[in-house]
Protein backbone atom coordinates (compact mmCIF):
# COMPACT_ATOMS: atom_id res chain seq x y z
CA UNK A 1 -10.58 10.91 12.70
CA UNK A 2 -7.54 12.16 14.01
CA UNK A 3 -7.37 13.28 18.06
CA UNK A 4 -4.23 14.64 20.06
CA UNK A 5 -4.13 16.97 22.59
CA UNK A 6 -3.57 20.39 21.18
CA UNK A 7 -3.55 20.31 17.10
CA UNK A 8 -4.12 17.09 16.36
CA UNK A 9 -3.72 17.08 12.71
CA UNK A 10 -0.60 19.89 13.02
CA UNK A 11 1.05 17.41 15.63
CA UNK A 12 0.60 13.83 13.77
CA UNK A 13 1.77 15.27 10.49
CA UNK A 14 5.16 16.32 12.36
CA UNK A 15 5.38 13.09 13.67
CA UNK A 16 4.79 11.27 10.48
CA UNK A 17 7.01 13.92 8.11
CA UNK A 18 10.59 12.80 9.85
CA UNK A 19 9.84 8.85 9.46
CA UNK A 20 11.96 6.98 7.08
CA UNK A 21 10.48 3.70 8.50
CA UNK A 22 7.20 2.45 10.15
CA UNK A 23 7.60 0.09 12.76
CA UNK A 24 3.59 -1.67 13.09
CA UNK A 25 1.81 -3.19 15.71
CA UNK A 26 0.52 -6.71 14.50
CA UNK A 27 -2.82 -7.39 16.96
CA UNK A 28 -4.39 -4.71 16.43
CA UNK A 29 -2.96 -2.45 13.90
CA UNK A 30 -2.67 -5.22 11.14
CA UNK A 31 -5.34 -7.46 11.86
CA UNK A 32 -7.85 -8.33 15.01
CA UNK A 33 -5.81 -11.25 15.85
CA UNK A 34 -8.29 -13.84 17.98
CA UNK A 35 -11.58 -11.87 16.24
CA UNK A 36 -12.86 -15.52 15.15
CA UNK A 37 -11.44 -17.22 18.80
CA UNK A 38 -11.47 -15.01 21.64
CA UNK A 39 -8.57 -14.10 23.55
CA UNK A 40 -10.21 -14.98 26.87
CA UNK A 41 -10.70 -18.59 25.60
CA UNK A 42 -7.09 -18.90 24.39
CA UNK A 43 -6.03 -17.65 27.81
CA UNK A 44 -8.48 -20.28 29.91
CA UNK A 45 -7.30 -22.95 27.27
CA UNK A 46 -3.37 -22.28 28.77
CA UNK A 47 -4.54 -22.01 32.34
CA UNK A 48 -5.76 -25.35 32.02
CA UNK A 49 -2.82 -26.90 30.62
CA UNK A 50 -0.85 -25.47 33.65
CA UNK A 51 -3.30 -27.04 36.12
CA UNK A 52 -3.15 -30.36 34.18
CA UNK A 53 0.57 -30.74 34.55
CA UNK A 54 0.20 -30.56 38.18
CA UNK A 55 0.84 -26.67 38.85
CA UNK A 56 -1.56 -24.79 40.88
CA UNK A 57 -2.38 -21.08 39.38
CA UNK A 58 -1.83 -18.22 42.34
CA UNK A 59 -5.31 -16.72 42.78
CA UNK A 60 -4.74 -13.82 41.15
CA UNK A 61 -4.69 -15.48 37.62
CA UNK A 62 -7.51 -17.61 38.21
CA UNK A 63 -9.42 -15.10 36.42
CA UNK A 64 -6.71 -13.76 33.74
CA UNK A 65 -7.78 -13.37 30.00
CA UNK A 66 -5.01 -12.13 28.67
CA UNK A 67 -3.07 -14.62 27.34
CA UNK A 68 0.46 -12.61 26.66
CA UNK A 69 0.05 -11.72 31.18
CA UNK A 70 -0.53 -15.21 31.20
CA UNK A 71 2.28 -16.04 29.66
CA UNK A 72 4.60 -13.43 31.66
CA UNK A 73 2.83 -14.24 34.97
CA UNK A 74 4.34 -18.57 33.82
CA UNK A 75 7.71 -17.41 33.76
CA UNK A 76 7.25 -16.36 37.36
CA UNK A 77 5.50 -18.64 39.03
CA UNK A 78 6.32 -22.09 36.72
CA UNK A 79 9.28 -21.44 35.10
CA UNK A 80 9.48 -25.02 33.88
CA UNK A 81 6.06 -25.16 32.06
CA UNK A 82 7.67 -21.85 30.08
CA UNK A 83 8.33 -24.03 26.51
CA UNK A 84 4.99 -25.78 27.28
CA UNK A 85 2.85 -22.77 27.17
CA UNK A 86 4.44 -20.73 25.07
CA UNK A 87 4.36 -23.61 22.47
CA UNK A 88 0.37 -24.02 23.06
CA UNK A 89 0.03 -20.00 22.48
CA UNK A 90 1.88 -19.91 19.40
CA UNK A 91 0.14 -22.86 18.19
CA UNK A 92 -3.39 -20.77 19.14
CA UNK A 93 -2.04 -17.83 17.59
CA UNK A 94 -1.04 -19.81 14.17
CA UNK A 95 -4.44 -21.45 14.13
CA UNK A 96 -6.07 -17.91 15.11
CA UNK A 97 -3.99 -15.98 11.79
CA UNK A 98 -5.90 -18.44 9.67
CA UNK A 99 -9.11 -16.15 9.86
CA UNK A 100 -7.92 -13.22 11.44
CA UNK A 101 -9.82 -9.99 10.13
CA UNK A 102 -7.77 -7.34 8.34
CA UNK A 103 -8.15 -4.24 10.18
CA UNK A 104 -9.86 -1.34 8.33
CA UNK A 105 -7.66 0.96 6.57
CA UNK A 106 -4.35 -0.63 7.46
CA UNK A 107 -3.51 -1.08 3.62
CA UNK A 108 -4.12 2.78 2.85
CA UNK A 109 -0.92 3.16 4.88
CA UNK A 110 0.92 0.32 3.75
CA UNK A 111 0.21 1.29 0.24
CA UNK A 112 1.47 4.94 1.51
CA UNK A 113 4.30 3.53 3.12
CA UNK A 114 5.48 1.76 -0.69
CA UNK A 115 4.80 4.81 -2.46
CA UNK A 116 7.09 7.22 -0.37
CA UNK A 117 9.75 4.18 -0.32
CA UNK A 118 9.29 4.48 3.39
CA UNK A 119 10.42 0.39 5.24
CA UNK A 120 7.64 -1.14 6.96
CA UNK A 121 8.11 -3.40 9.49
CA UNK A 122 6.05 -5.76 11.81
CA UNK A 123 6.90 -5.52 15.95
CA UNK A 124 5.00 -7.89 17.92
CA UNK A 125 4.70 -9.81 20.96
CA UNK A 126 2.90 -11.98 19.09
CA UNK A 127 4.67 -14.86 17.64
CA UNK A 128 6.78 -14.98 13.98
CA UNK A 129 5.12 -17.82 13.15
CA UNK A 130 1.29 -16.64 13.43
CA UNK A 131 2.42 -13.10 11.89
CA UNK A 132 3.62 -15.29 8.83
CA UNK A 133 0.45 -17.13 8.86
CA UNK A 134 -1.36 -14.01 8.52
CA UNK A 135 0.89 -12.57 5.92
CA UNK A 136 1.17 -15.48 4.00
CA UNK A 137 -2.72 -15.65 3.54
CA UNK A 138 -2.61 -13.04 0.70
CA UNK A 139 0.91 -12.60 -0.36
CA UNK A 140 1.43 -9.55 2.29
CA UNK A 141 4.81 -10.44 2.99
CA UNK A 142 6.43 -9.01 0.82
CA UNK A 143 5.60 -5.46 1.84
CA UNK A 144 7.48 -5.47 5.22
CA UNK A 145 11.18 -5.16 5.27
CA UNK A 146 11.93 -6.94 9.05
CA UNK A 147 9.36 -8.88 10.75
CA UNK A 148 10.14 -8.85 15.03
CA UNK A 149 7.93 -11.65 16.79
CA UNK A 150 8.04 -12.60 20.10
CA UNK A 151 11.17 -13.09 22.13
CA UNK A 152 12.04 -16.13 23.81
CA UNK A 153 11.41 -14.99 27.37
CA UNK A 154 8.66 -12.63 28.60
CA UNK A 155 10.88 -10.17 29.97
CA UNK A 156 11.91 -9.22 26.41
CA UNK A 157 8.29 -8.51 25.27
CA UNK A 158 7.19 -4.67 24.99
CA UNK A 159 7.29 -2.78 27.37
CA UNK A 160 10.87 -3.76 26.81
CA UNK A 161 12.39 -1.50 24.12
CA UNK A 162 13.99 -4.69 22.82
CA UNK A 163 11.97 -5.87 19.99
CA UNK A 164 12.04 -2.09 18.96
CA UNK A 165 15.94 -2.13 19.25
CA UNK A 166 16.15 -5.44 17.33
CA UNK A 167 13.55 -3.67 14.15
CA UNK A 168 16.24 -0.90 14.20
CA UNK A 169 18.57 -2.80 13.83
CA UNK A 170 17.51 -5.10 11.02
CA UNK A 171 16.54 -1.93 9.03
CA UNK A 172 19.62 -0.10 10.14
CA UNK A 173 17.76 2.86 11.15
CA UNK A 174 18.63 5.39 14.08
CA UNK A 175 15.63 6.17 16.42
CA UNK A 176 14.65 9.37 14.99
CA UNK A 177 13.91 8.17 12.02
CA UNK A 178 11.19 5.70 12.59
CA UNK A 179 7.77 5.89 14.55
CA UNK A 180 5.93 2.60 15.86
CA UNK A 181 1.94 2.44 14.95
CA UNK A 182 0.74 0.29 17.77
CA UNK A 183 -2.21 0.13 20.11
CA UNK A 184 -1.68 -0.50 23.54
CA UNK A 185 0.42 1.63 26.08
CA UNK A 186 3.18 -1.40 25.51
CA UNK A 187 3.60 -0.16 22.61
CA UNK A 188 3.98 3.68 23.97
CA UNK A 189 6.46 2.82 26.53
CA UNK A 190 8.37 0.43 24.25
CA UNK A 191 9.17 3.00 21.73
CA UNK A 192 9.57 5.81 23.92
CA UNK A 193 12.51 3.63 25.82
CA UNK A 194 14.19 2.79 22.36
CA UNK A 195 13.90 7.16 21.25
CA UNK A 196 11.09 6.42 18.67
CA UNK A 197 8.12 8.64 18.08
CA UNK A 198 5.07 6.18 19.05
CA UNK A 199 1.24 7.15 16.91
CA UNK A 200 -1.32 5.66 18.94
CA UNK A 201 -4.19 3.45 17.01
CA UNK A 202 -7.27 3.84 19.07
CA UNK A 203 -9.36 1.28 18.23
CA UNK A 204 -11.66 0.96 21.12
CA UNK A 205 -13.59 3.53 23.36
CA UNK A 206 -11.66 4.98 25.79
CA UNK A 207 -8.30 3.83 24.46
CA UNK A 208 -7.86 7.64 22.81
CA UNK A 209 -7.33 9.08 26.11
CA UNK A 210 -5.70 6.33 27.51
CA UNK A 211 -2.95 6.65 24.80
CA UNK A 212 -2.86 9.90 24.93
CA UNK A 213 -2.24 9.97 29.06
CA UNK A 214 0.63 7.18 28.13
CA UNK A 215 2.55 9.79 25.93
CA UNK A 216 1.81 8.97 22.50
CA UNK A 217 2.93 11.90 20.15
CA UNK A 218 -0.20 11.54 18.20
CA UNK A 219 -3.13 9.41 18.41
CA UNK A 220 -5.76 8.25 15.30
CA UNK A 221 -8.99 6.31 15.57
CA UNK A 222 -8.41 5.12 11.73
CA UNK A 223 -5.51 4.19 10.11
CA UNK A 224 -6.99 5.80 6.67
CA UNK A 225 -6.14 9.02 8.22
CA UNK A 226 -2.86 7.95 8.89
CA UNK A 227 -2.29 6.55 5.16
CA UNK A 228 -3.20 9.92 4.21
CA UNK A 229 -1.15 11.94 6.05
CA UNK A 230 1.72 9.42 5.39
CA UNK A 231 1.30 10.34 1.50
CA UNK A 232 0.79 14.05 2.11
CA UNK A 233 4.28 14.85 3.65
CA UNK A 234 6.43 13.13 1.49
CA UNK A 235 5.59 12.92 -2.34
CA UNK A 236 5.15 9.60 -3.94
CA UNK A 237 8.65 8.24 -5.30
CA UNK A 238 8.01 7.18 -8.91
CA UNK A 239 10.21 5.27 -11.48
CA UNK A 240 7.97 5.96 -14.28
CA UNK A 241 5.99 8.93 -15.85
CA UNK A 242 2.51 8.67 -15.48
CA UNK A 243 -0.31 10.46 -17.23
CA UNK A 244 -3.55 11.12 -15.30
CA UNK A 245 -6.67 11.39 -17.11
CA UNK A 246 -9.68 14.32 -15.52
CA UNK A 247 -12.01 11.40 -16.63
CA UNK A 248 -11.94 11.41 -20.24
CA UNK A 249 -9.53 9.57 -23.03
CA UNK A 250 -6.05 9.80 -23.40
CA UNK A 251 -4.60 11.29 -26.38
CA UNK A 252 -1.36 10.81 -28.73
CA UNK A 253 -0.72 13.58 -30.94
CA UNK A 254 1.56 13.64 -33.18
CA UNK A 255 4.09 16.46 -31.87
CA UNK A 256 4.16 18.01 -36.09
CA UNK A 257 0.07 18.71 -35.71
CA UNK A 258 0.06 19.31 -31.70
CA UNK A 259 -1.68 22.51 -32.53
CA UNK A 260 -4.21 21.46 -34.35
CA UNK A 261 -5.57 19.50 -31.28
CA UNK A 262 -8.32 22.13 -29.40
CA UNK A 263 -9.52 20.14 -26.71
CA UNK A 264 -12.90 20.91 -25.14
CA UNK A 265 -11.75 24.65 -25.37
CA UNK A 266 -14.56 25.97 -27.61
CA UNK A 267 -16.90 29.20 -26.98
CA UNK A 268 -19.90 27.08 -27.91
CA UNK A 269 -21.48 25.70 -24.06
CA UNK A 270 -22.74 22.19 -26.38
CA UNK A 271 -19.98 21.81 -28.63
CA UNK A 272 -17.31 19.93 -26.88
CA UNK A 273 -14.85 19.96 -30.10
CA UNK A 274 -12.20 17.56 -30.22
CA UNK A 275 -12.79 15.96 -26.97
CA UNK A 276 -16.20 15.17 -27.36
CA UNK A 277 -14.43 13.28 -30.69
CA UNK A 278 -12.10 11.71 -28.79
CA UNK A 279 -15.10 10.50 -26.19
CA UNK A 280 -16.72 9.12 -29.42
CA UNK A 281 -13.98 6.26 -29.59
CA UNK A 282 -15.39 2.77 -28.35
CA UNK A 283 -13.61 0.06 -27.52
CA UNK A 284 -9.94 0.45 -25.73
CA UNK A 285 -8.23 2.29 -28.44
CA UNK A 286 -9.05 4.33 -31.57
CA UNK A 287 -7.61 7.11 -34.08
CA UNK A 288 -9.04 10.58 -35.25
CA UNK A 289 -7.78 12.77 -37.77
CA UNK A 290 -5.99 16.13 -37.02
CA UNK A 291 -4.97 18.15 -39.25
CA UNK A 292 -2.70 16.62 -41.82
CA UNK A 293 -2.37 13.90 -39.29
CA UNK A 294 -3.42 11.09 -36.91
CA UNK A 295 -3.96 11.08 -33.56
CA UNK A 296 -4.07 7.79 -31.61
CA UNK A 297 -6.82 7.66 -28.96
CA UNK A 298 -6.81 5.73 -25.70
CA UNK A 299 -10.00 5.54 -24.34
CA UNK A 300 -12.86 2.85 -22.78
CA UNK A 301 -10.95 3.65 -19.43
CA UNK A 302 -9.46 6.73 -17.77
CA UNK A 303 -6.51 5.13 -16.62
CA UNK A 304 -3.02 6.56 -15.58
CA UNK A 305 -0.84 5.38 -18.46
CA UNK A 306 3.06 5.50 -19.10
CA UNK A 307 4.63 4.64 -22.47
CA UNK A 308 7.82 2.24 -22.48
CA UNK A 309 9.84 2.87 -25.81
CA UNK A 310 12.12 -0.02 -25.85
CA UNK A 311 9.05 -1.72 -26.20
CA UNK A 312 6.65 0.47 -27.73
CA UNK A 313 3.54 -0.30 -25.09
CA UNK A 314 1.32 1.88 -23.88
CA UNK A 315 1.13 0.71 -19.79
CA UNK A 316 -2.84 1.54 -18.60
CA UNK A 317 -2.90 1.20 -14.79
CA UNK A 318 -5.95 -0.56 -13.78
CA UNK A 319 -5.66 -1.84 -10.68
CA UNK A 320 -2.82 -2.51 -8.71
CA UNK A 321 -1.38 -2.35 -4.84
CA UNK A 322 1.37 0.26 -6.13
CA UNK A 323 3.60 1.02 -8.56
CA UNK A 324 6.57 -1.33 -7.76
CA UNK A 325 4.09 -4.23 -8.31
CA UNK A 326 2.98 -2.92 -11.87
CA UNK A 327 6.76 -2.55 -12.52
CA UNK A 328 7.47 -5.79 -11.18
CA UNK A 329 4.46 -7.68 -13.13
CA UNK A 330 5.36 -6.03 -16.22
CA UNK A 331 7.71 -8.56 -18.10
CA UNK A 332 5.48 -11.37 -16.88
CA UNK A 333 2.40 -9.13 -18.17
CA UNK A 334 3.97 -8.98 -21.25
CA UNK A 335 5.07 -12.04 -22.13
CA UNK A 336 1.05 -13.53 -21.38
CA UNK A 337 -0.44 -10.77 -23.11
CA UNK A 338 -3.40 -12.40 -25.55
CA UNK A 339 -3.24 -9.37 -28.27
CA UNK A 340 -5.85 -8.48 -30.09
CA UNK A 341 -5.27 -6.15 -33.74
CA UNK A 342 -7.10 -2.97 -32.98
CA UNK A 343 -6.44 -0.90 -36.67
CA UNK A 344 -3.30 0.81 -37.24
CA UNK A 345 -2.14 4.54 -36.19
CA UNK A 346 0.16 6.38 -38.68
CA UNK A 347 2.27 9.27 -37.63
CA UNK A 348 4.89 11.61 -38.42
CA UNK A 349 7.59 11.18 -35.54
CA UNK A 350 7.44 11.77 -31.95
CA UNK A 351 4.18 12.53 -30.04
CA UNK A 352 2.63 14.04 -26.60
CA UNK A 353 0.38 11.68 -24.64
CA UNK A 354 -1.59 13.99 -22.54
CA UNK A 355 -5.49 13.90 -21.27
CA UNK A 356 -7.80 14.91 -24.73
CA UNK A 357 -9.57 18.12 -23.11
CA UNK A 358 -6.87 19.74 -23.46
CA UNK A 359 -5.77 22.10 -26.38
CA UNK A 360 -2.15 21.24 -27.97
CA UNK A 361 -1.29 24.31 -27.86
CA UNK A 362 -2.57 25.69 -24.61
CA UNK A 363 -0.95 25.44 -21.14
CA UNK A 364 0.79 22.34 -20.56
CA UNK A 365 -1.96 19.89 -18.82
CA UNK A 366 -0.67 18.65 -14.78
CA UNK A 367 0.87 15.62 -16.42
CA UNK A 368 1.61 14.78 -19.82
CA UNK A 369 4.48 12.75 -22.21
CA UNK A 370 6.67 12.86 -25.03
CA UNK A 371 6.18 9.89 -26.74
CA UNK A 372 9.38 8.90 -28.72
CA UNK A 373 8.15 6.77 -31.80
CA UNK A 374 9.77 6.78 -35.20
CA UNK A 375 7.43 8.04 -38.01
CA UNK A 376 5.56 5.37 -40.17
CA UNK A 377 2.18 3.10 -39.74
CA UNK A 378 1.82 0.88 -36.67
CA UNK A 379 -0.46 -1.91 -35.97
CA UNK A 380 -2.14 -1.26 -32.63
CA UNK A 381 -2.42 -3.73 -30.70
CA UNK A 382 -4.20 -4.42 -27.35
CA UNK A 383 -4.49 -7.13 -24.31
CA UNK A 384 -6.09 -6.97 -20.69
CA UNK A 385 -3.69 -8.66 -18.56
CA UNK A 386 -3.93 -9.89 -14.81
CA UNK A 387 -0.39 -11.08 -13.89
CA UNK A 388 -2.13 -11.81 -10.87
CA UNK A 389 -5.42 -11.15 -8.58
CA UNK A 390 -4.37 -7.92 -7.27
CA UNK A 391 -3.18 -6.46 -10.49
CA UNK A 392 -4.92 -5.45 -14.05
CA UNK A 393 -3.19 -3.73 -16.87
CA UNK A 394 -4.32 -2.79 -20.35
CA UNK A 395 -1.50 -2.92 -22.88
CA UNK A 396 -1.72 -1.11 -26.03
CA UNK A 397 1.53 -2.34 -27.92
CA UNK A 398 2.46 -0.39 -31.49
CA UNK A 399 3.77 -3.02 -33.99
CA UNK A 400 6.06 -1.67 -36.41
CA UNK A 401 4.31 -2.22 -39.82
CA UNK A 402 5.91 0.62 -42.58
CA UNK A 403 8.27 3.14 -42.42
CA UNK A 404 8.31 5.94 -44.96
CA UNK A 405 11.00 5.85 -46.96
C-alpha cells in the first residue's frame, strides 16, 4: 500500500517518472540488517568495549541501543577509541550480513529498476564491507552500479548529504534525476540537502507519518508497490523481440500458408479449431499440418520466446531475474545445451511466430515475429538449460538437414 498526503498514488508516480537512478537504503530497504542479532546487543557489545579500555560512558548513553548514535556519540566524547569501535561495528555488521533477511519485495524494484535501464545504487551508513557480505551471498552485486558505505568519520554519515553527493557522483548524475528509497528521516534530510527526491519505506507502525512529517515526497509501506510503479512510468527497455503467449502454444507458420492458420476463431462454442490442435502437441515441441504446409509448434510451456537467426534457436524464457541475464547466459546456455532430436519441421521460407489462438490472417496478435529461415527440412532440436540457479531456458535449435533444390 501506497500512503502520502494528498494523492498518494498521483504523487509517488511523479516522483518515480523523472528518476534515471535509484539511490537505496541498505538496513532496511535491502535487507533487516541485525534481524538474526539485535541491534541493541551490538550496541551494549561496543559500550562495553569502551568501558573496558578505561573510558567511562556519559550517562546519557548508558542506555543507547543504537549502535550508528553510539558510534557518533564516540567521536565526541573518546575520540581515540574512534578506529576501535568502528572496527568492532563493522566486524558485527559483516558477521550480521551473513543471515540478514531480504526484505519483502525489494527485488520487484530491483528487477524494475534493470528493466527500465534505470542505475541502482546502495547509500548506507552501514559499512562497505557488510553491504558486500550481503550482496555477495547470492550474486546481488552485480545489479548496483555504485555502492556508498560508511564514511570514515561520523560527521559524514546521513543526515549529511555527503554519501548522497559521493552516489552522484560515481553515477554522474545531477540531483534531479535520482530519488533515494530509504527508511529513516536520515535518509529524508540527507537527500533533501543533496536536491534529491527522497520515497519513504515505512516499514514499521508509525514510521508512515513520521516520514511523511520529515518531508518525504512520497511514502510506501511495500516496496512491491514501488517496483510497480517503477515499471509503469517508463516502459521496459528490451534488446530482443519477445513473443508472449495468452496461455496456450506458440506457433510458427510458415508466412506462404499464414492464412490457412484459424486459430480458436470458430462459430462452434466446443470446437476450438486449430488451437485446440496445437494444444494437442505433448512434449516441448511438435508440427501440424496447414494447408500445403507445416507449422512448427512450441508448446509444454507458455513461455515468452524470441528467435535468434544467426543461430537458428528458438530462446523460451523460463525463469530468469531479467532480460540482460538471459542475454548474458545465452552463449554459455548454448554451448552446455544437452540436445535432444525432437522430429524435423519442413517449410517453405520465412515464418511468423505468434501465440496459436490466433487466426493468420486476422488482426495482428499484441506481439508476434517474423521468423527469417531459409526453406527446406530442419531437425528440431531441444535442451532445458540452467546456466545457473536463477535462470532456466528451453532451447529449440533448427538443424539444417535439406534444402530444396
Amino acid at each position: 500500500m501506497t500512503t502520502e498526503m494528498g494523492r498518494p498514488a498521483d504523487r509517488l508516480a511523479d516522483v518515480v517518472s523523472r528518476a534515471d537512478v535509484v539511490l537505496v537504503d541498505f538496513d532496511g530497504p535491502i535487507c533487516r540488517l541485525f534481524g538474526g542479532r539485535s541491534a541493541s546487543r551490538v550496541a551494549a557489545d561496543l559500550r562495553q568495549l569502551v568501558v573496558s579500555r578505561g573510558v567511562a560512558l556519559p550517562d546519557d548513553l548508558a542506555d543507547q541501543d543504537d549502535p550508528l548514535e553510539l558510534l557518533r556519540a564516540v567521536a565526541g566524547f573518546a575520540p581515540e577509541l574512534l578506529g576501535v569501535v568502528e572496527a568492532a561495528l563493522t566486524a558485527a555488521e559483516v558477521a550480521a550480513a551473513a543471515s540478514a533477511e531480504t526484505t519483502i519485495g525489494v527485488f520487484d524494484l530491483v528487477r524494475a529498476c534493470v528493466d527500465t535501464e534505470r542505475s541502482l545504487a546502495i547509500v548506507s551508513n552501514n559499512s562497505a564491507a557488510a553491504i558486500d557480505a550481503y550482496l555477495g551471498r547470492r550474486d546481488r552485486a552485480r545489479y548496483f552500479a555504485a555502492i556508498v558505505g560508511r564514511a570514515e568519520h561520523p560527521d559524514l554519515l546521513k543526515p549529511n548529504p555527503a554519501p548522497v553527493v559521493r552516489a552522484l557522483r560515481a553515477l554522474d548524475v545531477a540531483p534531479e534525476a535520482a530519488v533515494l528509497v530509504g527508511d529513516s528521516t536520515t535518509d529524508v534530510a540527507a537527500a533533501h540537502a543533496a536536491g534529491v527526491a527522497c520515497i519513504g519505506y515505512a516499514n514499521e507502525p508509525g514510521k508512515a507519518e513520521a516520514l511523511a512529517a520529515a518531508g518525504s515526497d512520497a511514502v510506501v509501506t511495500d516496496l512491491s508497490d514501488l517496483g510497480a510503479v517503477l515499471a509503469r512510468t517508463r516502459p521496459p527497455v528490451s534488446q530482443l523481440s519477445w513473443v508472449d503467449s495468452g496461455g496456450g502454444p506458440l506457433i510458427v507458420v510458415p508466412s506462404a500458408v499464414l492464412a490457412e492458420w484459424r486459430g480458436a476463431t470458430t462459430d462452434d462454442p466446443d470446437d476450438w479449431g486449430d488451437y485446440e490442435r496445437a494444444c494437442r502437441i505433448d512434449g516441448y515441441v511438435g508440427t501440424l499440418d496447414v494447408g500445403a504446409g507445416q507449422a512448427l509448434v512450441l508448446a509444454d510451456e507458455p513461455a515468452t520466446t524470441t528467435y535468434l537467426p544467426d543461430r537458428r534457436v528458438f530462446v523460451r524464457w523460463l525463469y530468469a531475474n531479467s532480460e540482460a541475464d538471459v542475454i548474458r547466459l545465452l552463449p554459455q546456455a548454448i554451448a552446455i545445451a544437452d540436445w535432444a532430436d525432437a522430429g524435423t519441421w519442413t517449410t517453405t521460407g520465412p515464418a511468423r511466430l505468434f501465440d496459436s489462438g490466433y487466426a493468420g490472417d486476422g488482426p495482428e496478435p499484441p506481439t508476434h515475429l517474423t521468423v527469417e529461415v531459409a526453406a527446406g527440412t530442419y531437425l528440431i532440436r531441444t535442451a532445458h538449460v540452467e546456466p545457473d540457479k536463477h535462470t532456466a531456458l528451453m532451447l529449440v535449435h533448427l538443424a539444417e538437414q535439406t534444402r530444396p533444390a
